[in-house]
N, C-alpha and C. Protein backbone atom coordinates (compact mmCIF):
# COMPACT_ATOMS: atom_id res chain seq x y z
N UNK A 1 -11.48 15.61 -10.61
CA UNK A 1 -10.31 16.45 -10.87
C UNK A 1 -9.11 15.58 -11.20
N UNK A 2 -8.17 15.97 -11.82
CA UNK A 2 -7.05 15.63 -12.75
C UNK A 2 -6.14 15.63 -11.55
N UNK A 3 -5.17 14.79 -11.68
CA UNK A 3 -3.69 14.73 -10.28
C UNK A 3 -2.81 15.80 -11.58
N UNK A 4 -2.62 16.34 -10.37
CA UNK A 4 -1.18 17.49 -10.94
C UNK A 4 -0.43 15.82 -11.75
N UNK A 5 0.38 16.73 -12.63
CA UNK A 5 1.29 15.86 -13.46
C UNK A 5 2.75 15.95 -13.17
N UNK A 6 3.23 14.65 -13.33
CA UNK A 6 4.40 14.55 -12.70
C UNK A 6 5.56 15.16 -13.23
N UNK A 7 6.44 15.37 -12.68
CA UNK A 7 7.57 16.12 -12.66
C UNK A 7 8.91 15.47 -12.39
N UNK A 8 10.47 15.69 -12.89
CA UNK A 8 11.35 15.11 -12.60
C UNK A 8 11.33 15.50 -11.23
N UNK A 9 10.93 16.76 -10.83
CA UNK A 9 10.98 17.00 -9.08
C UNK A 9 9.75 16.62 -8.13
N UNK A 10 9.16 15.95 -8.90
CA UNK A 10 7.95 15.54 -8.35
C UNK A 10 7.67 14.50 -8.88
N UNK A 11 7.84 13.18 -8.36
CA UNK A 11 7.68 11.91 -9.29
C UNK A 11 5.91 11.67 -8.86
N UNK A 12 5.23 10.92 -10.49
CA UNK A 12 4.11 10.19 -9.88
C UNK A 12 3.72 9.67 -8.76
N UNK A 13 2.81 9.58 -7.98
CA UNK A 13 2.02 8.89 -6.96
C UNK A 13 1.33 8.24 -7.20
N UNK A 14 1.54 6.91 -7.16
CA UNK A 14 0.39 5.54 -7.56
C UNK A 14 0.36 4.60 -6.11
N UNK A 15 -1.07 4.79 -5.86
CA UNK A 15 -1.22 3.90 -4.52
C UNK A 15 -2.34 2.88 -5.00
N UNK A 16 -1.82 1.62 -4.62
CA UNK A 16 -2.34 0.56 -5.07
C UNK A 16 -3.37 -0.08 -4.13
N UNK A 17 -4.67 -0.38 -4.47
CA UNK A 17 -5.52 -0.66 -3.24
C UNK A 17 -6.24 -1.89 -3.82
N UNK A 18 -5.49 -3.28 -2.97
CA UNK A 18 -6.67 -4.69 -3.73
C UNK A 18 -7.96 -4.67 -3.18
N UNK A 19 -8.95 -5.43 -3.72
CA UNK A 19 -9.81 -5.64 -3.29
C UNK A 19 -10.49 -6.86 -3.41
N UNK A 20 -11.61 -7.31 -2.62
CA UNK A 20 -12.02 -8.57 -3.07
C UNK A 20 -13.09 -8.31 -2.04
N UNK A 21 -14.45 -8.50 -2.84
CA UNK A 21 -15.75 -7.99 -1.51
C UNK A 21 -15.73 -6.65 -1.11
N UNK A 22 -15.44 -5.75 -1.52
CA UNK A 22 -15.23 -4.20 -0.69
C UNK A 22 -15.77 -3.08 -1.47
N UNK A 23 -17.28 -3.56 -2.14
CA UNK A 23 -18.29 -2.86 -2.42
C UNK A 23 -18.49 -1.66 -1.61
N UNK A 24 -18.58 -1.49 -0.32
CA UNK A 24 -19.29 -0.90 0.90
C UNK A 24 -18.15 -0.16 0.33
N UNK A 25 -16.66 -0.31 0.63
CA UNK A 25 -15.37 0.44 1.14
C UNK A 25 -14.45 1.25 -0.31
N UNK A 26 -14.92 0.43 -1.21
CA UNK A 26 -14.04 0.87 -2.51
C UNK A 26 -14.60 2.56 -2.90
N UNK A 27 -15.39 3.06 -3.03
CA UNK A 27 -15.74 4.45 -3.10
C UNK A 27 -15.33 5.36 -1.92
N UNK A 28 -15.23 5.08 -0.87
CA UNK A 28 -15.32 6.06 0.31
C UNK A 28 -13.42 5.85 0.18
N UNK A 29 -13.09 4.95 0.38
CA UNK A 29 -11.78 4.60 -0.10
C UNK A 29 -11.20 5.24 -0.71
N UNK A 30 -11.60 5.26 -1.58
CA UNK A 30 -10.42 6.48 -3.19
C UNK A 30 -11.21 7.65 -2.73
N UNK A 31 -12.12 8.05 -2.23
CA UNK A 31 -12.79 9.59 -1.71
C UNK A 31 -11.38 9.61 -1.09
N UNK A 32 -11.45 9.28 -0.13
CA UNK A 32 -10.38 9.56 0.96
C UNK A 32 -9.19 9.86 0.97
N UNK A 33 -8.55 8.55 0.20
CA UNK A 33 -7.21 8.62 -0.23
C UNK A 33 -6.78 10.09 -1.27
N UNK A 34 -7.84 10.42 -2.62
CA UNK A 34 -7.34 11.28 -3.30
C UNK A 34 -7.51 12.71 -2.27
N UNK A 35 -8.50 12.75 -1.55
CA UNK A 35 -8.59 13.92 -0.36
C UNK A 35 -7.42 14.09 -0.02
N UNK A 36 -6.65 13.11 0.64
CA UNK A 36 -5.32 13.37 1.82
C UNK A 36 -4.00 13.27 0.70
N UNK A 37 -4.04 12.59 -0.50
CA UNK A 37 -2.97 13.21 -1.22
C UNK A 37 -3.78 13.49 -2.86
N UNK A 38 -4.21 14.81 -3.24
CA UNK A 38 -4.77 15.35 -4.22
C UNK A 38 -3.88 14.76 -5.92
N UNK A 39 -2.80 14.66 -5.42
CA UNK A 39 -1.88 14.49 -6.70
C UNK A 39 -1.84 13.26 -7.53
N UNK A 40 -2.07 12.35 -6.32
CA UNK A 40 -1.90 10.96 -6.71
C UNK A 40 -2.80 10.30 -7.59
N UNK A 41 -2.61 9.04 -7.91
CA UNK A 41 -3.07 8.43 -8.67
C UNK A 41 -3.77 6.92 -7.88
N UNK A 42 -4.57 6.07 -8.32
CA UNK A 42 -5.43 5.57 -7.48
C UNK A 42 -5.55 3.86 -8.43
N UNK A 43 -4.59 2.62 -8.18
CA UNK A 43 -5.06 1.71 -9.00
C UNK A 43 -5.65 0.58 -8.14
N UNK A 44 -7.03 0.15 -8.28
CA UNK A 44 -7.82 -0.69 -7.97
C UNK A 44 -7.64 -2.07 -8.03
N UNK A 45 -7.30 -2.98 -7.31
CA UNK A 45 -7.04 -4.34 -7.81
C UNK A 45 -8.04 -5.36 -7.60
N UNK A 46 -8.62 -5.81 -8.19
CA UNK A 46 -10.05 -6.80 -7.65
C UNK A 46 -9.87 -8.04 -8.29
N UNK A 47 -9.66 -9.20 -7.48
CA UNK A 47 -10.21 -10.68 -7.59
C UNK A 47 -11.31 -10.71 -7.73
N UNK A 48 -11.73 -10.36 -8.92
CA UNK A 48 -13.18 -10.98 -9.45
C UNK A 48 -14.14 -11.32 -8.39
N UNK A 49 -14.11 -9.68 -7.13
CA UNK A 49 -15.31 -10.19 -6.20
C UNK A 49 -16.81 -10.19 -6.29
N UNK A 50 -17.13 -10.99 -6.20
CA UNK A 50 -18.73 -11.37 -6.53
C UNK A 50 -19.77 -10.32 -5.83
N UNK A 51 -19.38 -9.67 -5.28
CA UNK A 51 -20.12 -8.81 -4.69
C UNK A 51 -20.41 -7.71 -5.29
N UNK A 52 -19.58 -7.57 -6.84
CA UNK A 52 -19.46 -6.17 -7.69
C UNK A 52 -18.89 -5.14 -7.18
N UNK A 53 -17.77 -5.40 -6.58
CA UNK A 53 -16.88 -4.65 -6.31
C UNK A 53 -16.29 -4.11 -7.47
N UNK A 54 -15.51 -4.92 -8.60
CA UNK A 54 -14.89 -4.69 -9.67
C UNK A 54 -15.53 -3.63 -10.72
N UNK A 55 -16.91 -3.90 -11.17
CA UNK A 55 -17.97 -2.93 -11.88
C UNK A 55 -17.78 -1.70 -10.95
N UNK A 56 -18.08 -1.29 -9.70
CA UNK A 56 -18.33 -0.07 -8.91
C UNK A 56 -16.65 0.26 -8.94
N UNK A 57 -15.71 0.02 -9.05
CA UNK A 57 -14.75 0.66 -9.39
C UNK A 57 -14.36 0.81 -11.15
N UNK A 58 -15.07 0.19 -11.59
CA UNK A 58 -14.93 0.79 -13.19
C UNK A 58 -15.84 1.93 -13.13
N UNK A 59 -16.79 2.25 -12.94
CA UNK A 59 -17.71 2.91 -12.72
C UNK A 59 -16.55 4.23 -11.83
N UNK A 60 -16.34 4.11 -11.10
CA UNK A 60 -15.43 5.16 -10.24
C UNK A 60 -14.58 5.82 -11.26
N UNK A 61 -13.48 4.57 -11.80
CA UNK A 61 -12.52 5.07 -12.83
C UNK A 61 -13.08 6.13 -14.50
N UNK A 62 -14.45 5.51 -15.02
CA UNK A 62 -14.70 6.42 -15.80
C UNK A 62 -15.28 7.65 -15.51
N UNK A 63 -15.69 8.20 -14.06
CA UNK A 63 -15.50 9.71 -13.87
C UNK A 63 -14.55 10.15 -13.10
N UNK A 64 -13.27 9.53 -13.34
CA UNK A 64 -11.96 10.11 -12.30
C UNK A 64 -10.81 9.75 -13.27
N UNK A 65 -10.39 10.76 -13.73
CA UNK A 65 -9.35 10.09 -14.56
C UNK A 65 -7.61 9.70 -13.59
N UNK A 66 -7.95 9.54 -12.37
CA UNK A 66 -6.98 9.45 -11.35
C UNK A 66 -6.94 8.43 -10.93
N UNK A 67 -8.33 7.37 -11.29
CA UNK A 67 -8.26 5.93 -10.90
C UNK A 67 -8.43 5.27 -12.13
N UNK A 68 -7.74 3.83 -11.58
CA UNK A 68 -7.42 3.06 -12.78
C UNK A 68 -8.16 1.58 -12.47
N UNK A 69 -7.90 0.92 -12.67
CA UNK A 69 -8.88 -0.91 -11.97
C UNK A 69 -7.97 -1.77 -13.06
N UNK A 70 -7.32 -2.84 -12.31
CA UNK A 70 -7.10 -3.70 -12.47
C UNK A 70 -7.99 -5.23 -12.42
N UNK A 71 -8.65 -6.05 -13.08
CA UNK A 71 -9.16 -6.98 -12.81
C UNK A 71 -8.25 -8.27 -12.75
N UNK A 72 -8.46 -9.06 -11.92
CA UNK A 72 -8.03 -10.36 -12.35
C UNK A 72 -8.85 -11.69 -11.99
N UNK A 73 -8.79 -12.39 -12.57
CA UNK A 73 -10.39 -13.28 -12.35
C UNK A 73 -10.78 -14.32 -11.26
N UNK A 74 -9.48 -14.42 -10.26
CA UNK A 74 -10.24 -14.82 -9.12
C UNK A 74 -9.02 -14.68 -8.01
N UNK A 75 -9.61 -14.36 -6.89
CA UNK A 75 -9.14 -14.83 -5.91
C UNK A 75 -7.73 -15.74 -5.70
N UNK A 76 -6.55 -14.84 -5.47
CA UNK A 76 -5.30 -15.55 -5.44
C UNK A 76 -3.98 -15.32 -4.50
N UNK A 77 -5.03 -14.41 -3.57
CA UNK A 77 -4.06 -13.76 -2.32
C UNK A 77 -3.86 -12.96 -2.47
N UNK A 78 -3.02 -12.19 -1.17
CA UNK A 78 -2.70 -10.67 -1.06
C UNK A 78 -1.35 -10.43 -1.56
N UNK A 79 -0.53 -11.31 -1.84
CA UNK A 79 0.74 -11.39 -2.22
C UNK A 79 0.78 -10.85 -3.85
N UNK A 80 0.10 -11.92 -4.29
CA UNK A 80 -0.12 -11.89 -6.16
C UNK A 80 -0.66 -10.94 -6.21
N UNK A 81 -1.74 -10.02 -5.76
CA UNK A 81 -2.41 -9.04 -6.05
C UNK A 81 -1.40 -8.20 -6.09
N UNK A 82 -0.55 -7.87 -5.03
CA UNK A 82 0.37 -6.95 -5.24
C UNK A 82 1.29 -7.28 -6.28
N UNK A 83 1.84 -8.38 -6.28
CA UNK A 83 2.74 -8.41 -7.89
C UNK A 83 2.28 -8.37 -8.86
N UNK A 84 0.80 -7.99 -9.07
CA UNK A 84 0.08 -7.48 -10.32
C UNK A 84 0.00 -6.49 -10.25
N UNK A 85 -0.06 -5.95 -9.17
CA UNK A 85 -0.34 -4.32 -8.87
C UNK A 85 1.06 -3.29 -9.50
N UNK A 86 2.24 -4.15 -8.73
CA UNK A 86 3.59 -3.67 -9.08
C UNK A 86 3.95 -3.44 -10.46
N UNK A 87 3.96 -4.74 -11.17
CA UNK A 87 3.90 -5.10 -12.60
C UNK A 87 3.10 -4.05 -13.79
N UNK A 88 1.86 -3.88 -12.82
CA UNK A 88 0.67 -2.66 -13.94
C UNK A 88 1.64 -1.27 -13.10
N UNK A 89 1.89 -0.91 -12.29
CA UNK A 89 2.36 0.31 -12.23
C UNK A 89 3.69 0.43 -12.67
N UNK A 90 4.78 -0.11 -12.89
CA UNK A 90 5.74 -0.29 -13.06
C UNK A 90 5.76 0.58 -14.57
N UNK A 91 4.78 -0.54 -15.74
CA UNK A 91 4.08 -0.18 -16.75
C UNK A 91 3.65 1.18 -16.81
N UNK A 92 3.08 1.73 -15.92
CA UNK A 92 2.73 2.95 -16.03
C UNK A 92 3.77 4.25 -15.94
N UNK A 93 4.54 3.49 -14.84
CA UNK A 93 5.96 4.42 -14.49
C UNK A 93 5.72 5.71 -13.76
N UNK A 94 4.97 4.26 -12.86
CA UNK A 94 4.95 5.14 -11.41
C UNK A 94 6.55 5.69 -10.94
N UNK A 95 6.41 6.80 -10.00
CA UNK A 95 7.27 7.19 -9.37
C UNK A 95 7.63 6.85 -8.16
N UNK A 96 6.49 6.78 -7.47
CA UNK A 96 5.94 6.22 -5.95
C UNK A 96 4.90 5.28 -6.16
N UNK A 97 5.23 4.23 -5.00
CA UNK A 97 4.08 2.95 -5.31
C UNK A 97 4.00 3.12 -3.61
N UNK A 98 2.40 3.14 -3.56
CA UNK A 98 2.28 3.12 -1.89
C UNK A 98 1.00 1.82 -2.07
N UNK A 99 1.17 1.08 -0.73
CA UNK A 99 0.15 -0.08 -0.84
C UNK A 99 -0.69 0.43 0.57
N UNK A 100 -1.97 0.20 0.52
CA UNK A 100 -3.09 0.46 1.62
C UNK A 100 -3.72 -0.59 1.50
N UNK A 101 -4.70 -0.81 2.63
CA UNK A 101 -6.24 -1.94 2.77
C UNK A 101 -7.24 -0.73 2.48
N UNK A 102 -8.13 -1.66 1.70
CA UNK A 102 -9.40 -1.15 1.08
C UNK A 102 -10.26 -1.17 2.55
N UNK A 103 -10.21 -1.33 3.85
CA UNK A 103 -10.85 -1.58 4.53
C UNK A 103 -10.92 -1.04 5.65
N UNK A 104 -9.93 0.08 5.26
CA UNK A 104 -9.74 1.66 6.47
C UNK A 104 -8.75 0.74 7.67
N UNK A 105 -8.56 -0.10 7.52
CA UNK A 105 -7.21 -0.39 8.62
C UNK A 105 -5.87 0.45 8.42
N UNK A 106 -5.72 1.06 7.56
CA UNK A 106 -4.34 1.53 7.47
C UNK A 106 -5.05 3.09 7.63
N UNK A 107 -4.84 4.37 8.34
CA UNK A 107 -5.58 5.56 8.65
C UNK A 107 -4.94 6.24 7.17
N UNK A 108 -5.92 6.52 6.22
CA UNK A 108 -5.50 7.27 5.17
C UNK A 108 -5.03 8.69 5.56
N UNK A 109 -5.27 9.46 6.45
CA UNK A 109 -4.61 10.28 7.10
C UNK A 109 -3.18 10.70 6.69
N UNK A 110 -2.40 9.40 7.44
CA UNK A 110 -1.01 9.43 7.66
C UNK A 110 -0.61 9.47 6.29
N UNK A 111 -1.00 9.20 4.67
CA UNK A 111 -0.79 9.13 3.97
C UNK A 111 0.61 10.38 3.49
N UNK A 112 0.04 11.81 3.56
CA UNK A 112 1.22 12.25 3.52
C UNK A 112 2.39 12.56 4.14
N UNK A 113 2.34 12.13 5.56
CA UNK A 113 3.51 11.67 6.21
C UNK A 113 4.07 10.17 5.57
N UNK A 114 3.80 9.74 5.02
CA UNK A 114 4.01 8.45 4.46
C UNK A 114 5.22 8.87 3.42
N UNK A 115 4.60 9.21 2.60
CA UNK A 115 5.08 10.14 1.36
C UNK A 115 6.31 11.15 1.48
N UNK A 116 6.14 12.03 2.49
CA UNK A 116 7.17 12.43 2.70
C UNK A 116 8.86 12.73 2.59
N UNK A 117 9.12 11.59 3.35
CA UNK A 117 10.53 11.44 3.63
C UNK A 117 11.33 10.64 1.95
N UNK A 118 9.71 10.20 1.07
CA UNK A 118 10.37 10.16 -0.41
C UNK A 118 10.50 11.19 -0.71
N UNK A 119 9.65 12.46 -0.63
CA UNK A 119 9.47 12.98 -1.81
C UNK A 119 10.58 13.90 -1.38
N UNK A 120 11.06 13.79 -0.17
CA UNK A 120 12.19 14.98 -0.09
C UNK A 120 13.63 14.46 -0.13
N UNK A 121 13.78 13.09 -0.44
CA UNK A 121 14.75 12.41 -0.28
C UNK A 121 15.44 11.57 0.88
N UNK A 122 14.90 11.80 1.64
CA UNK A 122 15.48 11.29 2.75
C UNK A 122 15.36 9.52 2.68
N UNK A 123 14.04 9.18 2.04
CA UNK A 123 14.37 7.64 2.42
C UNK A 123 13.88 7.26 0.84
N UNK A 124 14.10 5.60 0.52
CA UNK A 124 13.23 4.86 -0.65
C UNK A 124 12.52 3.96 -0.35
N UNK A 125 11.83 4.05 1.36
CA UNK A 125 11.45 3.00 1.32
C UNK A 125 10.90 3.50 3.09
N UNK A 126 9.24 3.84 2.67
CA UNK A 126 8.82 4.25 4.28
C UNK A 126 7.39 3.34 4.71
N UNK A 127 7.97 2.33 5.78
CA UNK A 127 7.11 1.34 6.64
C UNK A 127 6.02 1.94 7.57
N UNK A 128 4.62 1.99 7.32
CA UNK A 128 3.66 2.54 9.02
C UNK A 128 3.91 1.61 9.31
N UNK A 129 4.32 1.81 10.70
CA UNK A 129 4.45 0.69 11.90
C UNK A 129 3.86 1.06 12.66
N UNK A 130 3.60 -0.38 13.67
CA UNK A 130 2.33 -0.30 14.87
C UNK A 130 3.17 -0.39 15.70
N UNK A 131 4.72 -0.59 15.76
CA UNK A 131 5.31 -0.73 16.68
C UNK A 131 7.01 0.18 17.01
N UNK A 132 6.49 1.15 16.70
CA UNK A 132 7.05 2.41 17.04
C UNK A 132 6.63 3.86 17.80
N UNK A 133 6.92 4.40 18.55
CA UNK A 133 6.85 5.52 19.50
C UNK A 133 5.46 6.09 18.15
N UNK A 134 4.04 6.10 18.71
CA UNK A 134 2.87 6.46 17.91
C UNK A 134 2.18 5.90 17.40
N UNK A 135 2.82 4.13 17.11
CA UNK A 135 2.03 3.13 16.69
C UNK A 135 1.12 2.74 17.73
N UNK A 136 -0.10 2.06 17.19
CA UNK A 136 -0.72 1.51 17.90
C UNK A 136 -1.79 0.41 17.57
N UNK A 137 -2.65 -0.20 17.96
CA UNK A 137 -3.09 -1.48 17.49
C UNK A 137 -4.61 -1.62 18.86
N UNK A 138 -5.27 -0.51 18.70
CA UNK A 138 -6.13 -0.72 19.77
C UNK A 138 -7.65 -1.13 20.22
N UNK A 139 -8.16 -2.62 18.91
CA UNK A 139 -8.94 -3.46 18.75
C UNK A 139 -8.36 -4.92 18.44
N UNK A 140 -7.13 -4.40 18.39
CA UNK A 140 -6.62 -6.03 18.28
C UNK A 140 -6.91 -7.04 19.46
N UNK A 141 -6.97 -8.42 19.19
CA UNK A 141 -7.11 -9.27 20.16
C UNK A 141 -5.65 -9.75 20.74
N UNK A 142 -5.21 -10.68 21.45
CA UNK A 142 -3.82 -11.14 22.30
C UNK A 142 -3.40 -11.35 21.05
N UNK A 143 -4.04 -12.87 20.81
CA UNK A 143 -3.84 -13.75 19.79
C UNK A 143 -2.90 -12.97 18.64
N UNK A 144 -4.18 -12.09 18.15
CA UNK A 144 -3.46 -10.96 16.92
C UNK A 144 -2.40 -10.67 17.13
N UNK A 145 -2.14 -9.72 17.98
CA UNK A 145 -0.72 -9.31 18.70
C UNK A 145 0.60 -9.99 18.44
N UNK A 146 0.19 -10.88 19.21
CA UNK A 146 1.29 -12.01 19.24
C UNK A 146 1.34 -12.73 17.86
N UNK A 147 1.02 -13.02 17.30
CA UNK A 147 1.44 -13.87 15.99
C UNK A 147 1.36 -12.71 14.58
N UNK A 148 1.00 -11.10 15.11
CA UNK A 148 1.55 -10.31 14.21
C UNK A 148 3.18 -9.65 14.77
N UNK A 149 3.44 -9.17 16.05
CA UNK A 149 4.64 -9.05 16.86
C UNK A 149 5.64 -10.59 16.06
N UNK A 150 5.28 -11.93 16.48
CA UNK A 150 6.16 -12.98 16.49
C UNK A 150 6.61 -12.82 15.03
N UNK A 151 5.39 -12.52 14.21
CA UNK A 151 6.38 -12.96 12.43
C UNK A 151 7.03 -11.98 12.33
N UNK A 152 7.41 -10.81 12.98
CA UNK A 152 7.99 -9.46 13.11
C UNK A 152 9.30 -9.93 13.21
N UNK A 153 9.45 -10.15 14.66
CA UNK A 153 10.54 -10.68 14.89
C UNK A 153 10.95 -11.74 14.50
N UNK A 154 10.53 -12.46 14.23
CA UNK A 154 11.18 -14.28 13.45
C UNK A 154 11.91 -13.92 12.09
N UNK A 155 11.27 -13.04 11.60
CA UNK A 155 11.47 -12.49 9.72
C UNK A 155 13.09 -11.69 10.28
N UNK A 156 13.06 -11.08 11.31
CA UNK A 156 13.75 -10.44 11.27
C UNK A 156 15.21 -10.56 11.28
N UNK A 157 14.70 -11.82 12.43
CA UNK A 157 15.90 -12.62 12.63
C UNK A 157 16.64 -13.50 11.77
N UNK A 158 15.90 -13.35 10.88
CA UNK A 158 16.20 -14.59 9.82
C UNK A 158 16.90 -13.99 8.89
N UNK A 159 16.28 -12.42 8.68
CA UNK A 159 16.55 -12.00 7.97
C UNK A 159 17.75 -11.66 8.14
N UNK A 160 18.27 -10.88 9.00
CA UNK A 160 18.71 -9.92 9.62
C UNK A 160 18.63 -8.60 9.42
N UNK A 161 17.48 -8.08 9.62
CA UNK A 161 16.64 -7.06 9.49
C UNK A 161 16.66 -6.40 10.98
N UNK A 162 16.94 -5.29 11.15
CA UNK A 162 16.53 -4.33 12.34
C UNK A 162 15.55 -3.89 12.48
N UNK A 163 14.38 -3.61 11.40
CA UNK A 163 12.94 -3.01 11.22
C UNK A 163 12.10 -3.99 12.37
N UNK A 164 11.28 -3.07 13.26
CA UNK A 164 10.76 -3.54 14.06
C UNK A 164 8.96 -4.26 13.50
N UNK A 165 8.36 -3.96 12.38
CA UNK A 165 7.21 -3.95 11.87
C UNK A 165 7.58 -4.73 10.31
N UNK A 166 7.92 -6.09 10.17
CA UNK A 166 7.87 -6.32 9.00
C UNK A 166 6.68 -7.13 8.82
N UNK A 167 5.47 -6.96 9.19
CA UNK A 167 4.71 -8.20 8.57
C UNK A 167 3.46 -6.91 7.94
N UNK A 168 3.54 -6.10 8.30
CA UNK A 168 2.52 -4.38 8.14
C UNK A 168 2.46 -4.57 6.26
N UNK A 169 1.34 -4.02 5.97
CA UNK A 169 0.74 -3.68 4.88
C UNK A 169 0.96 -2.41 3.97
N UNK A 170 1.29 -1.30 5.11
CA UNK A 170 1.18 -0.29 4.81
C UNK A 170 2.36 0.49 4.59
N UNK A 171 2.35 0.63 3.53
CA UNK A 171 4.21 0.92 3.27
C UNK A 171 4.26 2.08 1.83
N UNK A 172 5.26 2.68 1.84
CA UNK A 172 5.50 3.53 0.34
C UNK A 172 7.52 3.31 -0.29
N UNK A 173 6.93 3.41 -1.41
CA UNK A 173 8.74 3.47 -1.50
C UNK A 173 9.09 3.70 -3.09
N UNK A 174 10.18 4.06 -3.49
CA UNK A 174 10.42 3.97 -4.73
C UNK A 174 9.90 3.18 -5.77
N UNK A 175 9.46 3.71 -6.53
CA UNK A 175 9.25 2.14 -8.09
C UNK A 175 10.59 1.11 -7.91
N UNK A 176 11.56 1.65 -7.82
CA UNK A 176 12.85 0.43 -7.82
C UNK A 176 12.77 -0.29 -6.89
N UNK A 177 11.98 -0.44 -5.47
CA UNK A 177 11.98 -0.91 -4.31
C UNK A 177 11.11 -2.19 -4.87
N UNK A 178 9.94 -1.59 -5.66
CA UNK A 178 9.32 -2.87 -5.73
C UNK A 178 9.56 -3.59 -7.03
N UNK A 179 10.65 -3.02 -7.69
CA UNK A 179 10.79 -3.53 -9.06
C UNK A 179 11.19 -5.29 -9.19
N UNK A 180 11.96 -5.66 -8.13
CA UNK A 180 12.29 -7.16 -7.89
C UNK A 180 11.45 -8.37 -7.54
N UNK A 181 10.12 -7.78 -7.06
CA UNK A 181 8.83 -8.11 -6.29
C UNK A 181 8.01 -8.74 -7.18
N UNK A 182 7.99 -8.33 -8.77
CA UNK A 182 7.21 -8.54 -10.08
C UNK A 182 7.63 -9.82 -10.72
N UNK A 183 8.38 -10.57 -9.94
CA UNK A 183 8.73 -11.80 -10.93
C UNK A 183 8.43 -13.14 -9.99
N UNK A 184 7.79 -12.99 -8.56
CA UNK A 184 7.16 -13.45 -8.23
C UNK A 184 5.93 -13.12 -6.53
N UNK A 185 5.33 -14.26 -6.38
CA UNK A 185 4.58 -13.60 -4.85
C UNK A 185 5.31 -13.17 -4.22
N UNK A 186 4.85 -12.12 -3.45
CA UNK A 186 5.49 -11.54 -2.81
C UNK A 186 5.29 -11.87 -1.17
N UNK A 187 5.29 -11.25 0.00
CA UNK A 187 5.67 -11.11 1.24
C UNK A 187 5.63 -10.07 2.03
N UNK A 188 4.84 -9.65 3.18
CA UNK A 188 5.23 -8.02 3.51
C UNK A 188 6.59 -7.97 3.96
N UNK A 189 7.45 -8.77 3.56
CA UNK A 189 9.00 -8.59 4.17
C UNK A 189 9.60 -8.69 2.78
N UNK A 190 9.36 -8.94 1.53
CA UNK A 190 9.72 -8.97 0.47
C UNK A 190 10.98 -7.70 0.36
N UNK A 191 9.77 -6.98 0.28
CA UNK A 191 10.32 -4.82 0.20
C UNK A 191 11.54 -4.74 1.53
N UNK A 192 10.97 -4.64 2.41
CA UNK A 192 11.95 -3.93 3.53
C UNK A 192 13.14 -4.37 3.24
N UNK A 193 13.48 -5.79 3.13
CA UNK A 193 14.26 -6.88 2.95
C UNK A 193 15.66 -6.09 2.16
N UNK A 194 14.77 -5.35 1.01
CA UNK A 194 16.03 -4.75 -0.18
C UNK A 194 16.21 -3.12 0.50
N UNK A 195 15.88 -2.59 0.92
CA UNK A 195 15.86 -1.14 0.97
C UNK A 195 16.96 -1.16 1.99
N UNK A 196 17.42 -0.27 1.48
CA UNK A 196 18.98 0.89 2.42
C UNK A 196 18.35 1.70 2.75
N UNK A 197 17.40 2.75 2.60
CA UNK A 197 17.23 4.33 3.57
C UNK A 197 15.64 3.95 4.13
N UNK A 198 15.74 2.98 5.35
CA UNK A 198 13.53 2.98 5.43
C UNK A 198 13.35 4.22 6.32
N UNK A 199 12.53 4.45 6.38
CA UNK A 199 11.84 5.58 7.32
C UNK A 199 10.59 4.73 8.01
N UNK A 200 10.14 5.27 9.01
CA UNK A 200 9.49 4.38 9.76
C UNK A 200 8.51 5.00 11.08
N UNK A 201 7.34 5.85 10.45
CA UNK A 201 6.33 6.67 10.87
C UNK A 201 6.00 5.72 11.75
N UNK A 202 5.41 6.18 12.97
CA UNK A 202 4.07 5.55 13.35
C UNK A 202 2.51 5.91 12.71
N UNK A 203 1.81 4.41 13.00
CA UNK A 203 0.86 4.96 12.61
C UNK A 203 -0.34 4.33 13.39
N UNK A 204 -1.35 4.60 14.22
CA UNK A 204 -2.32 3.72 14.86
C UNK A 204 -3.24 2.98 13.75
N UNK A 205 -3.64 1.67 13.93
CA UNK A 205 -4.06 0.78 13.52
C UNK A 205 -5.37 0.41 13.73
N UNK A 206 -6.50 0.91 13.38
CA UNK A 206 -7.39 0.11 13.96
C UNK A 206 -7.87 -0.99 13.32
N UNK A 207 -9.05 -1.70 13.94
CA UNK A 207 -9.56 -2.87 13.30
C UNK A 207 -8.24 -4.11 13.29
C-alpha cells in the first residue's frame, strides 16, 4: 500500500533505518514500522553488508512503493550513515526525518508518540529517552549504563545542554533540524545541540 501523500498540513514522514548484517531484522522491521505509522515512508541504509541485507531490501522496495534503499559500499559508521541518510532525504523533501535501529532496540510502538508533538506543532525536535519518568533500559549491563548515562552528562555539560538523554538513537524532528548534519559526521548530540522546542517521550529500551 501507497503512504497517504503529503500535505502542507501534513508534512512527509521519512524514517531512516541503517543497516549492516540485518538480513534476519530488515523485513520484520519496515513490517512494523509502516504498521505503527501507515503514512510514512521507509529509507533503508546498508553498508554493503555481506550478509545480503542490501538485495533483501531492494527486493522489499520493489513491492512497496513506501520504501526506498540507499546503498553505500562499505562499512563507515553510524554517524556517516546518517549523513547519507539526511542528505538522500533532504533530496527527497522529507518533512519529518525520524532515525530507528534496524534491530528492534528502539520499540517501534512509540513511533507515533514520537511523531506527535511535530505534527501538531508543539516541538521540532522529539528525543526517546531512557532516562525520563517511562524510560527504561532493562537488559542493559552496569558497564552499559554507566558509559551510556556518563556521555549523557559529559555532552551536556560541555555543551550546555539540559536534555537528560543525548547519546540515544532514537529521535524525530524537522528536515531543518537535520539540515546542518549533511556537511559532515555526525553525533547523537549533533541534532539536540541545535533545536529550541525538544520534546522528550519516554521510551523503554530493550536489548
Amino acid at each position: 500500500m501507497a503512504p497517504t501523500a503529503a500535505t502542507p498540513e501534513r508534512p512527509s514522514i521519512w524514517i531512516a533505518v541503517p543497516t549492516y548484517n540485518e538480513r534476519e531484522n530488515v523485513g520484520p522491521i519496515t513490517v512494523a514500522i509502516l504498521g505503527a505509522v501507515p503514512e510514512a515512508h521507509v529509507l533503508i541504509v546498508d553498508d554493503g553488508s555481506p550478509d545480503g541485507t542490501g538485495a533483501l531490501a531492494d527486493e522489499l522496495a520493489a513491492h512497496n512503493p513506501a520504501i526506498a534503499v540507499l546503498h553505500r559500499q562499505a562499512k563507515q559508521g553510524l554517524g556517516r550513515a546518517y549523513v547519507a541518510a539526511f542528505q538522500e532525504l533532504l533530496s527527497r523533501s522529507a518533512g519529518i526525518v525520524v532515525q530507528i535501529d534496524a534491530d528492534f532496540s528502539h520499540p517501534v510502538r512509540f513511533l507515533p508518540s514520537l511523531l506527535a508533538p511535530l505534527l501538531d506543532g508543539r516541538a521540532d525536535l522529539v528525543l526517546g529517552s531512557r532516562y525520563v519518568k517511562g524510560g527504561q533500559i532493562p537488559r542493559w549491563s552496569i558497564f552499559r549504563r554507566v558509559v551510556s548515562r556518563g556521555g549523557s552528562v559529559f555532552a551536556g555539560v560541555v555543551l550546555l545542554l539540559p536534555y537528560r538523554d543525548l547519546t540515544g538513537g532514537f529521535k524525530a524532528g524537522d528536515r531543518m533540524r537535520f539540515a546542518p548534519s549533511t556537511s559532515k559526521a555526525c553525533t547523537p548530540v549533533d541534532t539536540p545541540s541545535r533545536s529550541k522546542r525538544p520534546s522528550k517521550p519516554g521510551w523503554p529500551a530493550p536489548g
